[in-house]
Every structure is written in structure tokens, then in C-alpha cells.
Protein backbone atom coordinates (compact mmCIF):
# COMPACT_ATOMS: atom_id res chain seq x y z
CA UNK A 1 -10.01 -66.68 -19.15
CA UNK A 2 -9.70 -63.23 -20.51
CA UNK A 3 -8.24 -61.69 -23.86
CA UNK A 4 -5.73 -59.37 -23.55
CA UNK A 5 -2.65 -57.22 -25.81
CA UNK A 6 0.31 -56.93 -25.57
CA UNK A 7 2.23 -54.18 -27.84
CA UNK A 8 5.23 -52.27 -28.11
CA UNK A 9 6.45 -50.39 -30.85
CA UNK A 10 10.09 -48.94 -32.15
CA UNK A 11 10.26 -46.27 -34.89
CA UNK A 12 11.10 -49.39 -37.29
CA UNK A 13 8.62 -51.95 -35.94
CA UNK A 14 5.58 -52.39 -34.02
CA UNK A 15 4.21 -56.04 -32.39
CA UNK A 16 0.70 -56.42 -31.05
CA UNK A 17 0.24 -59.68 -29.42
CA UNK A 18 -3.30 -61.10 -28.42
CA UNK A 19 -3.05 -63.61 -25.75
CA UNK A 20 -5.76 -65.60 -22.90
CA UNK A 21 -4.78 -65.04 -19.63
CA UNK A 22 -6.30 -65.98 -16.38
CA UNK A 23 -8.73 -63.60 -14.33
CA UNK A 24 -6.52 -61.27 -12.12
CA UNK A 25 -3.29 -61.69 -14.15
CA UNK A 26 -0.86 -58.72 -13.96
CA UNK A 27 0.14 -56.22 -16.81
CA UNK A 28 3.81 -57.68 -15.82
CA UNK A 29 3.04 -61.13 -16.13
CA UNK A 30 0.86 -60.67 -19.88
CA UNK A 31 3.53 -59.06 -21.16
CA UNK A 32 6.27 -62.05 -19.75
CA UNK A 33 3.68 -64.69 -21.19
CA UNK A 34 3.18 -62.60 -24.40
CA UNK A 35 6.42 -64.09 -26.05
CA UNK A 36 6.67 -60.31 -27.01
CA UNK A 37 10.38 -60.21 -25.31
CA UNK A 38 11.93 -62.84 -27.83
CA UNK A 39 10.49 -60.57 -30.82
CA UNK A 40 11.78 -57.03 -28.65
CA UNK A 41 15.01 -58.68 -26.33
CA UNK A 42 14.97 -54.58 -24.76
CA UNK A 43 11.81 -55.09 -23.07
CA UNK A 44 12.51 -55.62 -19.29
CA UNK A 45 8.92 -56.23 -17.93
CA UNK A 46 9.99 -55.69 -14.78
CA UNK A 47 11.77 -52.04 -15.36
CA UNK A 48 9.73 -50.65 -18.78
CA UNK A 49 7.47 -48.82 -18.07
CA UNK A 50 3.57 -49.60 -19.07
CA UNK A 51 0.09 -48.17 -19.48
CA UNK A 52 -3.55 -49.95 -20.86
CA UNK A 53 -4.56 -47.77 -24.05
CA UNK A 54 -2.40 -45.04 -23.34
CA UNK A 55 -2.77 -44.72 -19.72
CA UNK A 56 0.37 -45.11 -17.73
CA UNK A 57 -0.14 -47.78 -14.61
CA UNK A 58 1.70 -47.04 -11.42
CA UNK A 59 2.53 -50.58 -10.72
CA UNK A 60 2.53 -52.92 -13.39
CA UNK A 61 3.20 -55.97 -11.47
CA UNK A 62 0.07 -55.25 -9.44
CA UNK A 63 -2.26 -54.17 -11.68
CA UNK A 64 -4.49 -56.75 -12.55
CA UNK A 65 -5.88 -56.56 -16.37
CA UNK A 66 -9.70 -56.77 -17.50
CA UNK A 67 -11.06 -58.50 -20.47
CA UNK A 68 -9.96 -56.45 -23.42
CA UNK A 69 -6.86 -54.61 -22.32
CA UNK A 70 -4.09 -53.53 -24.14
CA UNK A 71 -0.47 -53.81 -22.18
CA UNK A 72 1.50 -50.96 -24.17
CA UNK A 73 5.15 -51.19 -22.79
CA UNK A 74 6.63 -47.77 -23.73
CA UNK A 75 10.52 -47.55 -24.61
CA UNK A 76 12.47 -45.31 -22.34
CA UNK A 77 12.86 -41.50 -22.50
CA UNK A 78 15.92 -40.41 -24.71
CA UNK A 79 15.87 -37.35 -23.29
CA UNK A 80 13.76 -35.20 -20.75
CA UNK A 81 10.73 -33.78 -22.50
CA UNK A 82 11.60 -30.64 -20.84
CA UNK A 83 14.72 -30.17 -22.03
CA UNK A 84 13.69 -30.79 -25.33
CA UNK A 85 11.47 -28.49 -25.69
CA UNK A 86 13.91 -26.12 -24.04
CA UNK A 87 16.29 -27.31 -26.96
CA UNK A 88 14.06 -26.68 -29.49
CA UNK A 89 13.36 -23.13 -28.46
CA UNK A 90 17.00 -22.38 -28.41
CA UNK A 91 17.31 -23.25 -32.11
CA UNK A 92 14.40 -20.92 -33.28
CA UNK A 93 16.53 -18.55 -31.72
């Protein structure tokens, strides 16, 4: 068994939850175990997108956590970060 995280945070709330999980358990299936979807009912582990202490993973449901991660599943983009940077230059303007 390994310890693992799982967190995700909203601009009102934030949930860390430590968990034991088999050797060679996914990022997908920690977070599914974590409980963390009955406290956040957004979360879709299968579509958020997820990273291990700020690193984003290509493919969650194949990457296969070590003792010590932390699953962060990130809420989706509101907007491009492109365009709002774009947006905020126009309003300096």
C-alpha cells in the first residue's frame, strides 16, 4: 500500500484527501476512491483534467501514482488564457 492526495480547490473551498491505495493505482482511480466527488459533485475524473504537485499528467487513467503523490484535479478553463490577457491589454488601453 501507498499514501496518496487527493485535492481540488474552488475559489470558496479547498479539500485535500489522504487515502492508501494499492501499488500501481491510477491518478483516475485515487481520485474515484478519494470520496472527493461527493464533497465536489463537478469533478468528472474521467474528463477533469489532473497533474501530481502541479504538474499536469497526459493520461490520468494511466498514470500510475508513487508513494506520496498529490492528485490535484484542476477546474476547467473559463476562458482562454490568451484571450485574457489579450482582454486585459485592451482595457489599459
Amino acid at each position: 500500500m501507498i499514501n496518496v492526495e487527493v485535492a481540488f480547490a474552488r475559489p470558496d473551498r479547498q479539500e485535500i484527501i489522504g487515502l492508501q491505495v494499492e501499488q500501481g493505482t491510477s491518478a483516475v482511480e485515487a481520485v474515484k476512491r478519494s470520496g472527493i466527488t461527493a464533497v465536489f459533485p463537478e469533478i468528472d475524473p474521467e474528463k477533469n483534467d489532473m497533474g501530481i504537485f502541479g504538474k499536469v499528467i497526459k493520461n490520468p487513467s494511466d498514470h500510475e501514482l508513487r508513494d506520496g503523490d498529490r492528485v490535484e484535479v484542476y477546474r476547467p478553463l473559463k476562458i482562454d488564457p490568451k484571450q485574457a490577457r489579450l482582454n486585459r491589454a485592451k482595457k489599459k488601453t
